[in-house]
PDB file of N, CA and C in Angstrom:
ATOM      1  N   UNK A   1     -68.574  12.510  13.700  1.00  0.00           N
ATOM      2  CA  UNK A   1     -69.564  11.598  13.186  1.00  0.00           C
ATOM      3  C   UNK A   1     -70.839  12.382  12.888  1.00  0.00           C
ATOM      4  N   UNK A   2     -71.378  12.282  11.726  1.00  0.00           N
ATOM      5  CA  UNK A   2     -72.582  12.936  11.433  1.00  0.00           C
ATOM      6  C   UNK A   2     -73.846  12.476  12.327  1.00  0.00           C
ATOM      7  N   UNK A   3     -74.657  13.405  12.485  1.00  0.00           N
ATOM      8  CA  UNK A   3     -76.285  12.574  13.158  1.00  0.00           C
ATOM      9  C   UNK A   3     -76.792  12.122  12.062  1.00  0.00           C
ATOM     10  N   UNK A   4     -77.657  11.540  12.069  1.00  0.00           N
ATOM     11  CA  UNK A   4     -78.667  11.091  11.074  1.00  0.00           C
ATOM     12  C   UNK A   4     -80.370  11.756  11.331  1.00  0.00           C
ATOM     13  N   UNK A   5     -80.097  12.441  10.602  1.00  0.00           N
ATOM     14  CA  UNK A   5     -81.894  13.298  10.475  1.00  0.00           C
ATOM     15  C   UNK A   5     -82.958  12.415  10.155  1.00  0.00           C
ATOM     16  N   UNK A   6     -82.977  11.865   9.965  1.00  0.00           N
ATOM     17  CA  UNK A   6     -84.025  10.257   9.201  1.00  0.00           C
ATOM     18  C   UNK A   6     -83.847   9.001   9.904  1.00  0.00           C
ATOM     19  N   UNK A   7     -84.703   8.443  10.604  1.00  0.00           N
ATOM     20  CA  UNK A   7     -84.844   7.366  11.508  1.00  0.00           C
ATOM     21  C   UNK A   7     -84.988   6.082  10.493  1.00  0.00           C
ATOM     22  N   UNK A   8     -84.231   4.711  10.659  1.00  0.00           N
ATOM     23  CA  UNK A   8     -84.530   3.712  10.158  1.00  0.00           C
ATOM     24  C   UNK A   8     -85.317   3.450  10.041  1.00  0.00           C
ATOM     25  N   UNK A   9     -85.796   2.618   8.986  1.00  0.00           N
ATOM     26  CA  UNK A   9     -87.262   1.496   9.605  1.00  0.00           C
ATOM     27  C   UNK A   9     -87.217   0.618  10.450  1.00  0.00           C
ATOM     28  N   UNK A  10     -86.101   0.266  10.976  1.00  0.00           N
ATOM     29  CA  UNK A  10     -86.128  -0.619  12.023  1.00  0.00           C
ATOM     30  C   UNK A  10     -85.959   0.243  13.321  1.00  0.00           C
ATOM     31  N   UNK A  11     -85.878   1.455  13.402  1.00  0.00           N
ATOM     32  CA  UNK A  11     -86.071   2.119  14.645  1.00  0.00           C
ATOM     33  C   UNK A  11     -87.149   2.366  14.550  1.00  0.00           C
ATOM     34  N   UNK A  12     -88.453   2.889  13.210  1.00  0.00           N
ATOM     35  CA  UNK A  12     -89.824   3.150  13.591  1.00  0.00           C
ATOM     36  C   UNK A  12     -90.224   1.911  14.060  1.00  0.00           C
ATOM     37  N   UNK A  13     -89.786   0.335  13.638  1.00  0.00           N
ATOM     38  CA  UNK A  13     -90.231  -0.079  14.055  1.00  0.00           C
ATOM     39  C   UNK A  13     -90.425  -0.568  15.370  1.00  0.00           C
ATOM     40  N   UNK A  14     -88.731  -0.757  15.936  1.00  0.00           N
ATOM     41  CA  UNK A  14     -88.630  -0.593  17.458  1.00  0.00           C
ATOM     42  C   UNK A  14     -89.616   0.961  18.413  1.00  0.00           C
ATOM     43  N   UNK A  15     -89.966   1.149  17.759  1.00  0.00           N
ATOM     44  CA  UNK A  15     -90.280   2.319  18.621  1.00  0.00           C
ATOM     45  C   UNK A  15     -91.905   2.343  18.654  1.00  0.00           C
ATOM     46  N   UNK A  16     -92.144   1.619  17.556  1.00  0.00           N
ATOM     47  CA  UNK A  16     -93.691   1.095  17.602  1.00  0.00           C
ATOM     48  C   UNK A  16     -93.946   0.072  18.542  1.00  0.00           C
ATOM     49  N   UNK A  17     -93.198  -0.619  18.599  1.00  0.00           N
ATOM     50  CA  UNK A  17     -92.722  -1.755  19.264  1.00  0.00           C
ATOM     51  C   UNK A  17     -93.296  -1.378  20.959  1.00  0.00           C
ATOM     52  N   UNK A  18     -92.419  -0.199  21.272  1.00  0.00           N
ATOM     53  CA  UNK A  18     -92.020   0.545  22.540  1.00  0.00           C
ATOM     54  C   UNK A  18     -93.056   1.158  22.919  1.00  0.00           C
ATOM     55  N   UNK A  19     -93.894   1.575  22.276  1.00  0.00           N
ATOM     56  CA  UNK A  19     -95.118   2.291  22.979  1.00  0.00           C
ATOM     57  C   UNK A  19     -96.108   2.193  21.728  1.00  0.00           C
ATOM     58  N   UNK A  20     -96.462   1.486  21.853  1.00  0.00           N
ATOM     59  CA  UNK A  20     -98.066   0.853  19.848  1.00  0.00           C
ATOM     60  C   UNK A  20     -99.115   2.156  20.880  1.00  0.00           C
ATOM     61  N   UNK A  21     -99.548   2.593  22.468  1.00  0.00           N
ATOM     62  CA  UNK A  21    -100.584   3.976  22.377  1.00  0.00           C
ATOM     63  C   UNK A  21     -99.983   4.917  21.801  1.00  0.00           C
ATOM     64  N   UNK A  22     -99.157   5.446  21.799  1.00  0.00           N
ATOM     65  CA  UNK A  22     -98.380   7.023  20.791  1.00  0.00           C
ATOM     66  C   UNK A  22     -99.188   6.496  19.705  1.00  0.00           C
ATOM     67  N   UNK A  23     -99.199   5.458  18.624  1.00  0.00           N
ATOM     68  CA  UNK A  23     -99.392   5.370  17.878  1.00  0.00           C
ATOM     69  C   UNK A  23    -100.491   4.884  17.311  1.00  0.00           C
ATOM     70  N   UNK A  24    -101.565   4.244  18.339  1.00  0.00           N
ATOM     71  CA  UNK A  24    -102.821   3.931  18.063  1.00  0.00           C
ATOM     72  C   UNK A  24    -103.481   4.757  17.145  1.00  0.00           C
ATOM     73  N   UNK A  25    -103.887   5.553  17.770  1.00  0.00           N
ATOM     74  CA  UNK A  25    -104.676   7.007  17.263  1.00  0.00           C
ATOM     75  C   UNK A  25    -104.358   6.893  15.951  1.00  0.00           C
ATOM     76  N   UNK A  26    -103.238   7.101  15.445  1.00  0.00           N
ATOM     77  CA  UNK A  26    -102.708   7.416  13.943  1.00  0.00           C
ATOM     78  C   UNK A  26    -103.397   6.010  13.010  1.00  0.00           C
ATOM     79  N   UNK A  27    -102.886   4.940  13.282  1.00  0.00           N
ATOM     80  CA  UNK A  27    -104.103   3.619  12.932  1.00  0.00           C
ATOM     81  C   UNK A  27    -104.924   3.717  12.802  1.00  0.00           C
ATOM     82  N   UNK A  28    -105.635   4.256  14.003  1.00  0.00           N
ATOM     83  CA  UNK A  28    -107.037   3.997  13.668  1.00  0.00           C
ATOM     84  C   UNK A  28    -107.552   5.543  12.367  1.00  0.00           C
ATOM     85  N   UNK A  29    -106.190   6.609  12.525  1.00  0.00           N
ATOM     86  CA  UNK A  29    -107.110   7.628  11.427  1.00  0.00           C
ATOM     87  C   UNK A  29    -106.931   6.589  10.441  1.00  0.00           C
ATOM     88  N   UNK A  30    -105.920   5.796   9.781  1.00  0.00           N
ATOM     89  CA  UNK A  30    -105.465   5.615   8.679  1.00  0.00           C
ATOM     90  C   UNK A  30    -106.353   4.705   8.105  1.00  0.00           C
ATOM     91  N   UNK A  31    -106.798   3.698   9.650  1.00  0.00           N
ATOM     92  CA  UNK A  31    -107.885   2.541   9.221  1.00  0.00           C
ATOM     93  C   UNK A  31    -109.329   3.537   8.825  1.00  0.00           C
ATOM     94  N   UNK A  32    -109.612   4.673   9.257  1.00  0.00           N
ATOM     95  CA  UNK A  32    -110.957   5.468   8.948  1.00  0.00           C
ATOM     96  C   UNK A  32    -110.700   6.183   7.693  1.00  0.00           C
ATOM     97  N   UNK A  33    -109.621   6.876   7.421  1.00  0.00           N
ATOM     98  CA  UNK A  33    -108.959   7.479   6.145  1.00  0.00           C
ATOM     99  C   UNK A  33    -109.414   6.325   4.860  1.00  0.00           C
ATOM    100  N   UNK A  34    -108.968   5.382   5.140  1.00  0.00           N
ATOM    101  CA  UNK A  34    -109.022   4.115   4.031  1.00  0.00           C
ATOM    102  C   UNK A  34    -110.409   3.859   3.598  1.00  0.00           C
ATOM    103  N   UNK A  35    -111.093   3.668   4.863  1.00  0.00           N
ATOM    104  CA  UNK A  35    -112.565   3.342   4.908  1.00  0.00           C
ATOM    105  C   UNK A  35    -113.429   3.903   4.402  1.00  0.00           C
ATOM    106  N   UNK A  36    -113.168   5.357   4.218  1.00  0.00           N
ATOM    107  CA  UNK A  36    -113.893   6.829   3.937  1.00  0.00           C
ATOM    108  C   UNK A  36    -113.588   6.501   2.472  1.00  0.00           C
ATOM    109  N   UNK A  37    -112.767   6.012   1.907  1.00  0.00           N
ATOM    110  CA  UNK A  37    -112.471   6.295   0.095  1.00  0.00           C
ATOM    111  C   UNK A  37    -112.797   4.761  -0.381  1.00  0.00           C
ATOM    112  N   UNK A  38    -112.693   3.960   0.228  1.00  0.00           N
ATOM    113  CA  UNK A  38    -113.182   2.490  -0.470  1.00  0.00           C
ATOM    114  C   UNK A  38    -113.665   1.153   0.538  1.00  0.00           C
ATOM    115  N   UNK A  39    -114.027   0.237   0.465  1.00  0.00           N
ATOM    116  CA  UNK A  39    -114.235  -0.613   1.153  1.00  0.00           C
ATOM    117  C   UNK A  39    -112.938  -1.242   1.557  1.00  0.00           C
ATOM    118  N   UNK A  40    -112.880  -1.803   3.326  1.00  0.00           N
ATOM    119  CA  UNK A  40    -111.448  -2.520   3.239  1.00  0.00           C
ATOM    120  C   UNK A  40    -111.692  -3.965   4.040  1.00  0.00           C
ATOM    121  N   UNK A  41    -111.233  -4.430   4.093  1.00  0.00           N
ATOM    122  CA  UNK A  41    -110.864  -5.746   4.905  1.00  0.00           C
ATOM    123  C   UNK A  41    -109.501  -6.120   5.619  1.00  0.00           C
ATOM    124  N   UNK A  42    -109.322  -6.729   6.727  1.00  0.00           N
ATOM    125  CA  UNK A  42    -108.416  -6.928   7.827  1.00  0.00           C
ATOM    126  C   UNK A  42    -107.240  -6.860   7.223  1.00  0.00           C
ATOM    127  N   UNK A  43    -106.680  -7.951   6.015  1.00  0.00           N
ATOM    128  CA  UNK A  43    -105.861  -8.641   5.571  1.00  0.00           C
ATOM    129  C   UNK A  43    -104.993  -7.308   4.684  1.00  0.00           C
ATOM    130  N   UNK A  44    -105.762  -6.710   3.558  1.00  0.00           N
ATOM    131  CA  UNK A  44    -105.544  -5.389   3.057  1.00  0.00           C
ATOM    132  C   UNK A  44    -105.408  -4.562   4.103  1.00  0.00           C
ATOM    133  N   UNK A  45    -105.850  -3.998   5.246  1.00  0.00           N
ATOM    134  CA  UNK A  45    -105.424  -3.024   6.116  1.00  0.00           C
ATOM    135  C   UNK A  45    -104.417  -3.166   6.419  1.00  0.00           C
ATOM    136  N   UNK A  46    -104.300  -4.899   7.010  1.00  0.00           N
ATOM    137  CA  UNK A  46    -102.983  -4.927   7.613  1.00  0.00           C
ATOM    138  C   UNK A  46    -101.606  -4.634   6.907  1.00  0.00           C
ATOM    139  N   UNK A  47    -101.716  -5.253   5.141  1.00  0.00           N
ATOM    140  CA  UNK A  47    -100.512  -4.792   4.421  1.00  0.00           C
ATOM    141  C   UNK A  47    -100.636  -3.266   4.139  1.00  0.00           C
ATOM    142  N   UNK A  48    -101.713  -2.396   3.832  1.00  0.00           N
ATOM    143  CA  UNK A  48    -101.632  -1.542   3.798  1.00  0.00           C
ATOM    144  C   UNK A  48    -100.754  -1.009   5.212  1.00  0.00           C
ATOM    145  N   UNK A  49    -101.194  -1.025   5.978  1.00  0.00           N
ATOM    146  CA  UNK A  49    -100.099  -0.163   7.550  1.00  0.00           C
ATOM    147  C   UNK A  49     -98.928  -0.694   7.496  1.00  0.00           C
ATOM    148  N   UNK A  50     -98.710  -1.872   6.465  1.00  0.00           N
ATOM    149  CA  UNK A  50     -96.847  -2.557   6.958  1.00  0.00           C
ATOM    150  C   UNK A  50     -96.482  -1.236   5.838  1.00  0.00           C
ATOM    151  N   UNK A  51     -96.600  -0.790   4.857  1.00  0.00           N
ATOM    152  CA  UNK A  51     -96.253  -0.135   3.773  1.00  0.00           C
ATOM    153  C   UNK A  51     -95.816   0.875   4.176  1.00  0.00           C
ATOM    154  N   UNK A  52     -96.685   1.331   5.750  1.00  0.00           N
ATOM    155  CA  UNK A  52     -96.298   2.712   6.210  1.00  0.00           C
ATOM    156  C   UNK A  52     -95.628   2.239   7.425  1.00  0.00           C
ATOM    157  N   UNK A  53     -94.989   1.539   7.838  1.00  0.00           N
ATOM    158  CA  UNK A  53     -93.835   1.074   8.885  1.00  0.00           C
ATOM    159  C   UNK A  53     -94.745   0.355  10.110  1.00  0.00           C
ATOM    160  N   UNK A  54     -95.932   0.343  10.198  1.00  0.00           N
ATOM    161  CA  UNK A  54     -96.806  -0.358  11.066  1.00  0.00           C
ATOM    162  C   UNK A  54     -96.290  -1.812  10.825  1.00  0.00           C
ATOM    163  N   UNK A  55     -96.309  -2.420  11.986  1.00  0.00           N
ATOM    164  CA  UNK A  55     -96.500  -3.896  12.253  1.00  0.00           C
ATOM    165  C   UNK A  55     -97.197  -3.872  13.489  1.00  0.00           C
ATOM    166  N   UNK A  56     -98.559  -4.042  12.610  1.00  0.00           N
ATOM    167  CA  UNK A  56     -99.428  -4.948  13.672  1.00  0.00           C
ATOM    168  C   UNK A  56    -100.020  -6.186  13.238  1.00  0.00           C
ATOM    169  N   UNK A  57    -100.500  -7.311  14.535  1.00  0.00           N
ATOM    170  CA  UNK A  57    -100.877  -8.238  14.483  1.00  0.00           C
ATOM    171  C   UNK A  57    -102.410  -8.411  13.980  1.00  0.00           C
ATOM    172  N   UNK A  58    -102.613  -9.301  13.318  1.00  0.00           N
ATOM    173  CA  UNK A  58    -104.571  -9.496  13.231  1.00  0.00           C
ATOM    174  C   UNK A  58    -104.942  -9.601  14.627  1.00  0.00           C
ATOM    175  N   UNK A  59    -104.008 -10.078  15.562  1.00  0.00           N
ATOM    176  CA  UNK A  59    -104.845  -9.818  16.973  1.00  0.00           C
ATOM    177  C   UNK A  59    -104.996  -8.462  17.769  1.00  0.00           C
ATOM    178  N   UNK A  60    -104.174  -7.831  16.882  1.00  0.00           N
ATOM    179  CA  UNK A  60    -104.537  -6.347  17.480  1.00  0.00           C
ATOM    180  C   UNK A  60    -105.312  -5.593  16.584  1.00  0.00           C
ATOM    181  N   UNK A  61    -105.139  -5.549  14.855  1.00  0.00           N
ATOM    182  CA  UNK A  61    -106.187  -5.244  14.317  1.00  0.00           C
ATOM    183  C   UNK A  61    -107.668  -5.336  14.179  1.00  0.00           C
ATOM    184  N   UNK A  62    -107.830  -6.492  14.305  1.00  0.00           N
ATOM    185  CA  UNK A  62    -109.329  -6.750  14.513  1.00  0.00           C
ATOM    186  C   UNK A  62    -110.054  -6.093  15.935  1.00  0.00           C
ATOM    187  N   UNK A  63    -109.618  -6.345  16.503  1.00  0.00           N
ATOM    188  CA  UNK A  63    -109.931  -5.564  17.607  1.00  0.00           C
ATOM    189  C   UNK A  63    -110.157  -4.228  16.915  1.00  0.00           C
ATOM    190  N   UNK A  64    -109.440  -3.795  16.795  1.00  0.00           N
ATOM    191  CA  UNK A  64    -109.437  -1.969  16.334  1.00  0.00           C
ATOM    192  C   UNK A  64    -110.729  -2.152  15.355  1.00  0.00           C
ATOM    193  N   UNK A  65    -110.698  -2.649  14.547  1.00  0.00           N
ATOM    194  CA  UNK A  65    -111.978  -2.872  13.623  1.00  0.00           C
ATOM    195  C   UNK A  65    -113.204  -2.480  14.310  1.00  0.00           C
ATOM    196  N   UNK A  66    -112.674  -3.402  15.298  1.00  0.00           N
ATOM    197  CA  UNK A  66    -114.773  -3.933  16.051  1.00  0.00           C
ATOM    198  C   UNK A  66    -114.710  -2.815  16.621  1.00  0.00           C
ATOM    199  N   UNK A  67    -114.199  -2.072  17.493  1.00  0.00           N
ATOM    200  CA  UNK A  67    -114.111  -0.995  18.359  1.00  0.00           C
ATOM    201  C   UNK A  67    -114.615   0.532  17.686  1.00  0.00           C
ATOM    202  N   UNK A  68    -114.107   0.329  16.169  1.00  0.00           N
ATOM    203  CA  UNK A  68    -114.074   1.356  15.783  1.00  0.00           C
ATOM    204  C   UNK A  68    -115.766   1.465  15.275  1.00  0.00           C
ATOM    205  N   UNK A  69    -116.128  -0.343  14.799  1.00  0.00           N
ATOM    206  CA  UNK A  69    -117.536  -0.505  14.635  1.00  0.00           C
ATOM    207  C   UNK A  69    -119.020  -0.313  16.010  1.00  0.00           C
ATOM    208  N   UNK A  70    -118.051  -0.446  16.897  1.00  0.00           N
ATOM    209  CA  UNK A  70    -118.992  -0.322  18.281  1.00  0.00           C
ATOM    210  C   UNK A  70    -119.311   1.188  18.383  1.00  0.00           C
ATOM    211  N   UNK A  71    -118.524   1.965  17.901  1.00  0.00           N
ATOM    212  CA  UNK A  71    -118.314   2.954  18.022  1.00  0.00           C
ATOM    213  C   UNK A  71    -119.216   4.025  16.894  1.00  0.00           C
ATOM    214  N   UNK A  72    -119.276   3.320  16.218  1.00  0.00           N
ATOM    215  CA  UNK A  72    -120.156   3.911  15.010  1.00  0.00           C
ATOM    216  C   UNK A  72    -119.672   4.283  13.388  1.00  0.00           C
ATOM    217  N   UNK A  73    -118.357   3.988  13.775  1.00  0.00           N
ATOM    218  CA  UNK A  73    -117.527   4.830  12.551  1.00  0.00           C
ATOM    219  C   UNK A  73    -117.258   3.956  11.566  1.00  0.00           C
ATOM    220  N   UNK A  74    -117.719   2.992  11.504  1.00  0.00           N
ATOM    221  CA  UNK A  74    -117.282   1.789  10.563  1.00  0.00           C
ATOM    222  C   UNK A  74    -118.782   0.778  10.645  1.00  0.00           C
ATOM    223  N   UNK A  75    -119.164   0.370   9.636  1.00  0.00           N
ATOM    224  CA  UNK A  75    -120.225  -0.293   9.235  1.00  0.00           C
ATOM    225  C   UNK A  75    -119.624  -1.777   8.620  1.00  0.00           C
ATOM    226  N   UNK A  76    -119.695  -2.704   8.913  1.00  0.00           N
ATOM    227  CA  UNK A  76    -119.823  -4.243   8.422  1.00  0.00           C
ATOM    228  C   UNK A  76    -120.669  -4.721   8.085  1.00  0.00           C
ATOM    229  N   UNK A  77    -120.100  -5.268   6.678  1.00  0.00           N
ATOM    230  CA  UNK A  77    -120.691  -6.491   5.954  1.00  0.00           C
ATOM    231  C   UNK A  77    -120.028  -7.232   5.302  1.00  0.00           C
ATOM    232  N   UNK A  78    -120.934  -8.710   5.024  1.00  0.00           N
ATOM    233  CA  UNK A  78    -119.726  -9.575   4.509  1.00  0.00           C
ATOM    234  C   UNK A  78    -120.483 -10.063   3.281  1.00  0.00           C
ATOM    235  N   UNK A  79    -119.209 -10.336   2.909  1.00  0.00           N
ATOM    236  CA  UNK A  79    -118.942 -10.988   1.552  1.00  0.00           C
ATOM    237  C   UNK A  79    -118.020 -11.647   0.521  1.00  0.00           C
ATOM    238  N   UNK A  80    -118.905 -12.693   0.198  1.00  0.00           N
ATOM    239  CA  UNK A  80    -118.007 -13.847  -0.640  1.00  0.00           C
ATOM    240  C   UNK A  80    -117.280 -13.846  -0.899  1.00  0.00           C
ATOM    241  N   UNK A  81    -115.777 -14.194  -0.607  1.00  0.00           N
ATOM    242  CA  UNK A  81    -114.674 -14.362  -1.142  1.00  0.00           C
ATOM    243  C   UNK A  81    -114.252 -15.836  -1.405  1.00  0.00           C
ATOM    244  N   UNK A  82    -114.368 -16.031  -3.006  1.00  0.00           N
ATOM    245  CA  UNK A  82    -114.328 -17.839  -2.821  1.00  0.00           C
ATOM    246  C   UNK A  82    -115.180 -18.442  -2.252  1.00  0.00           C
ATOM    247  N   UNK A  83    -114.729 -19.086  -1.429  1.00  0.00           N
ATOM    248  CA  UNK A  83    -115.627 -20.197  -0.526  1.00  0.00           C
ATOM    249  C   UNK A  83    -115.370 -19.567   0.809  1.00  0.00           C
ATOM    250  N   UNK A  84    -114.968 -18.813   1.022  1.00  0.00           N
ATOM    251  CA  UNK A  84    -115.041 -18.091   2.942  1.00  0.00           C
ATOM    252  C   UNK A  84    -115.732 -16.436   2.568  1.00  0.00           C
ATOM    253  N   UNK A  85    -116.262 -16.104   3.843  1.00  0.00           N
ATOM    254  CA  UNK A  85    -116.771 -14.963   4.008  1.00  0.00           C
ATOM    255  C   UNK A  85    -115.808 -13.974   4.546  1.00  0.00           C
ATOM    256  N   UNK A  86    -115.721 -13.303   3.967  1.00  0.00           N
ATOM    257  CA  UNK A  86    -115.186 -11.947   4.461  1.00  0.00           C
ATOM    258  C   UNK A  86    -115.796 -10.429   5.104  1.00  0.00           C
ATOM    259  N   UNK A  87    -115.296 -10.523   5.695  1.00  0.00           N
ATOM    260  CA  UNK A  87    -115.996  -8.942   7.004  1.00  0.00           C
ATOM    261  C   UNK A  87    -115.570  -7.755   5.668  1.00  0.00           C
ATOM    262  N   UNK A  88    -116.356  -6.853   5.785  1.00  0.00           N
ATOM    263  CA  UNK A  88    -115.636  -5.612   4.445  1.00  0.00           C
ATOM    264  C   UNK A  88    -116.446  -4.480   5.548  1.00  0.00           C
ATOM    265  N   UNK A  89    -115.416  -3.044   5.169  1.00  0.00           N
ATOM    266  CA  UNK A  89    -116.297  -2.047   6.380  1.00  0.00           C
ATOM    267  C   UNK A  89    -115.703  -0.684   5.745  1.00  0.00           C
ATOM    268  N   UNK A  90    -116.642   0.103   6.175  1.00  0.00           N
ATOM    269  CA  UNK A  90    -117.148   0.996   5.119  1.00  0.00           C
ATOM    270  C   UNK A  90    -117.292   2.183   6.530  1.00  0.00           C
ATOM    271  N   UNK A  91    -116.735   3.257   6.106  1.00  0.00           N
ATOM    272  CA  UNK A  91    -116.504   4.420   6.835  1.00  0.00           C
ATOM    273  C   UNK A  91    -118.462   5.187   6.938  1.00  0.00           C
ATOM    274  N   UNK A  92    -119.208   4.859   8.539  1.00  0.00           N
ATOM    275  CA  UNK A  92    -120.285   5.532   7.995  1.00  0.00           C
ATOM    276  C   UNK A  92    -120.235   7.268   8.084  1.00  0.00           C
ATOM    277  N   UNK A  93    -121.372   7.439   7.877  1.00  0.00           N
ATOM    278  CA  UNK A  93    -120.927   9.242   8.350  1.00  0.00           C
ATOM    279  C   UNK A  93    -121.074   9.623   9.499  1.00  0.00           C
ATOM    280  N   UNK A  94    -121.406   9.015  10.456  1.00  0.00           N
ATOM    281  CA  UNK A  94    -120.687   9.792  11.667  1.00  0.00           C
ATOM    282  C   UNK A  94    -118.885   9.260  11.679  1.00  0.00           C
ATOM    283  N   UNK A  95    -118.333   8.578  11.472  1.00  0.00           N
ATOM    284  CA  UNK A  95    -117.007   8.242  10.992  1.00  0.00           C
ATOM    285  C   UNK A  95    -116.250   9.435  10.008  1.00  0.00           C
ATOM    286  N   UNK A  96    -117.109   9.579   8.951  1.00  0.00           N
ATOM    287  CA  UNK A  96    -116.993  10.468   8.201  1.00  0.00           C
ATOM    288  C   UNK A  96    -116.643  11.967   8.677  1.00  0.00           C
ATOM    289  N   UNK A  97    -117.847  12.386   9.412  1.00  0.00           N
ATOM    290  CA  UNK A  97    -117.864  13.319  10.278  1.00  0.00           C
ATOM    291  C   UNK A  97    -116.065  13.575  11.576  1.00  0.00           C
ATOM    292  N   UNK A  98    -116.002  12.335  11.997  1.00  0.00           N
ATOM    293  CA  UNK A  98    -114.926  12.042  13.125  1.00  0.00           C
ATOM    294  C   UNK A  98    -113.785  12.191  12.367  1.00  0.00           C
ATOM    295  N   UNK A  99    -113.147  11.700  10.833  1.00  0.00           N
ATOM    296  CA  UNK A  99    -112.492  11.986  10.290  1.00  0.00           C
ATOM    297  C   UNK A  99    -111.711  12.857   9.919  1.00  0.00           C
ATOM    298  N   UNK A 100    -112.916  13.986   9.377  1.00  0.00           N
ATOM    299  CA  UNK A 100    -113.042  15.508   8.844  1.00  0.00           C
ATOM    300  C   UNK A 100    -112.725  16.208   9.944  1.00  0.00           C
ATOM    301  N   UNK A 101    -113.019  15.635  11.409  1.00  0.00           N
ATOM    302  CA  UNK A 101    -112.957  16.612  12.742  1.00  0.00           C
ATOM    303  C   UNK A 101    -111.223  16.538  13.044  1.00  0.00           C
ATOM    304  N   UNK A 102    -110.284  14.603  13.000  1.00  0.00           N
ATOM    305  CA  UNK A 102    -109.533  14.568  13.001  1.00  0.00           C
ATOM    306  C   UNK A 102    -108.321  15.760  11.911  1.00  0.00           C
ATOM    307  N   UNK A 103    -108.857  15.505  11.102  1.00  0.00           N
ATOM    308  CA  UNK A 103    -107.783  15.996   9.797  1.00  0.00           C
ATOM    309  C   UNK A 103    -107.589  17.453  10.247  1.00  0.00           C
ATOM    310  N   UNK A 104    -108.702  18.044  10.966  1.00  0.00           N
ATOM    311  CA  UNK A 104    -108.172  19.661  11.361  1.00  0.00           C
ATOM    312  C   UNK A 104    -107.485  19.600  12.556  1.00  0.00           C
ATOM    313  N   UNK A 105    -107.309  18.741  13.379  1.00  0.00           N
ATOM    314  CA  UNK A 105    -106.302  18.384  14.448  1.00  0.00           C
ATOM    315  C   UNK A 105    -104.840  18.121  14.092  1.00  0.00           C
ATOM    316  N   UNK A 106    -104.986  16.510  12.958  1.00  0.00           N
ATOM    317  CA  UNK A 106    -103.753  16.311  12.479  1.00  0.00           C
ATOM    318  C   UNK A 106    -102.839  17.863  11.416  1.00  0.00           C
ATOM    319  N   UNK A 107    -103.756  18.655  10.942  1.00  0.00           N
ATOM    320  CA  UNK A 107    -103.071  19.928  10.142  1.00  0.00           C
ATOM    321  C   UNK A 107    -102.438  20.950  11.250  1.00  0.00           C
ATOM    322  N   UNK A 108    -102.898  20.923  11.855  1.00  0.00           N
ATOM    323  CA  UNK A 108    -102.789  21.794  13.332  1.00  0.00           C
ATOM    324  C   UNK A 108    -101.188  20.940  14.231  1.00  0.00           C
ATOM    325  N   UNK A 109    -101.236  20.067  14.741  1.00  0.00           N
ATOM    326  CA  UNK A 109    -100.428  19.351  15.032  1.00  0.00           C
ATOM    327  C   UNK A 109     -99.219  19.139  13.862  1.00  0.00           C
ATOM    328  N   UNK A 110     -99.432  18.893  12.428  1.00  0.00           N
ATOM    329  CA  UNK A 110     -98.480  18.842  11.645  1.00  0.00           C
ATOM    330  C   UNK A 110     -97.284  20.533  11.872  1.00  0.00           C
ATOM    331  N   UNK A 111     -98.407  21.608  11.438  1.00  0.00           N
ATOM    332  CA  UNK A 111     -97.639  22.807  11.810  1.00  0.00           C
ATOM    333  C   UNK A 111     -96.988  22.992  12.885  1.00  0.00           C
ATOM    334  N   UNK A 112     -97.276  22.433  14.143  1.00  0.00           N
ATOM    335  CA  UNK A 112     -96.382  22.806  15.105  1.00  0.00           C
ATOM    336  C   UNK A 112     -95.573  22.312  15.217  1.00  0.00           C
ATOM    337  N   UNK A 113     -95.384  20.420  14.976  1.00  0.00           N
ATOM    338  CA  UNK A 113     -94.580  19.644  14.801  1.00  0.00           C
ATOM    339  C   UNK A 113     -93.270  19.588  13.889  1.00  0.00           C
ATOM    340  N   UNK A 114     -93.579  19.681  12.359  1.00  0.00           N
ATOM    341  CA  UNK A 114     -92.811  20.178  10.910  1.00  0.00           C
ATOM    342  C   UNK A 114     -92.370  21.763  10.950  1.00  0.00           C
ATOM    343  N   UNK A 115     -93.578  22.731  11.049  1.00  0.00           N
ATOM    344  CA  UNK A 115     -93.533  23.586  10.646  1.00  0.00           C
ATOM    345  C   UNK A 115     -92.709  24.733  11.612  1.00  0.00           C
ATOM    346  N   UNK A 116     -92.812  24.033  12.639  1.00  0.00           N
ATOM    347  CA  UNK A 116     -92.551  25.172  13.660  1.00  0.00           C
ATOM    348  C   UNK A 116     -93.554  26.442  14.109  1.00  0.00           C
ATOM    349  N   UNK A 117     -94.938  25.941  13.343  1.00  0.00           N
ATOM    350  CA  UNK A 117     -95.672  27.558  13.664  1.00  0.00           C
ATOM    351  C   UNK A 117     -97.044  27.420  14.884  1.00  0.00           C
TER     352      UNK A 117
END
């Protein structure tokens, strides 16, 4: 019987499932990654992360939002959508900064991980 080198999506997703801290961290780059190139909101984040095998809840996203805003790395404001208000948040530069610090971690970690070096 052959192995399979390539994991389902329904095993990333069980496995997100199985431990969502392994995988926090990576969220929250992706939610700061996003933030850094355009404005986003909950609803768009959230389909954005299903695209990449994430399933998370608005009750766990939002949270991550505010946290990431307590934190400094994300700036809120709202605005009109229709007739309801919408939260929109915007990567500030110390975020910016935290980002740029991540991405030489995640390149570093990719090589040892992929690359073997």
């Amino acid at each position: 019987m052959a192995v399979r080198n390539r994991m389902s999506k329904t095993n990333i997703e069980h496995d997100y499932a199985v431990d969502r801290e392994l995988y926090s961290g990576l969220i929250r780059l992706h939610v700061l990654h996003h933030a850094a190139e355009e404005p986003i909101f909950g609803l768009g984040m959230l389909e954005e992360l299903t695209r990449h095998g994430y399933r998370i809840s608005p009750g766990t996203l939002y949270p991550l939002l505010h946290g990431l805003e307590k934190k400094g790395y994300l700036r809120a404001t709202e605005r009109r959508s229709g007739k309801s208000l919408r939260k929109v948040y915007r990567a500030t530069p110390l975020g910016k900064q935290a980002l740029a610090a991540a991405k030489s971690k995640v390149r570093e970690l990719f090589r040892e991980l992929i690359e073997g070096k």
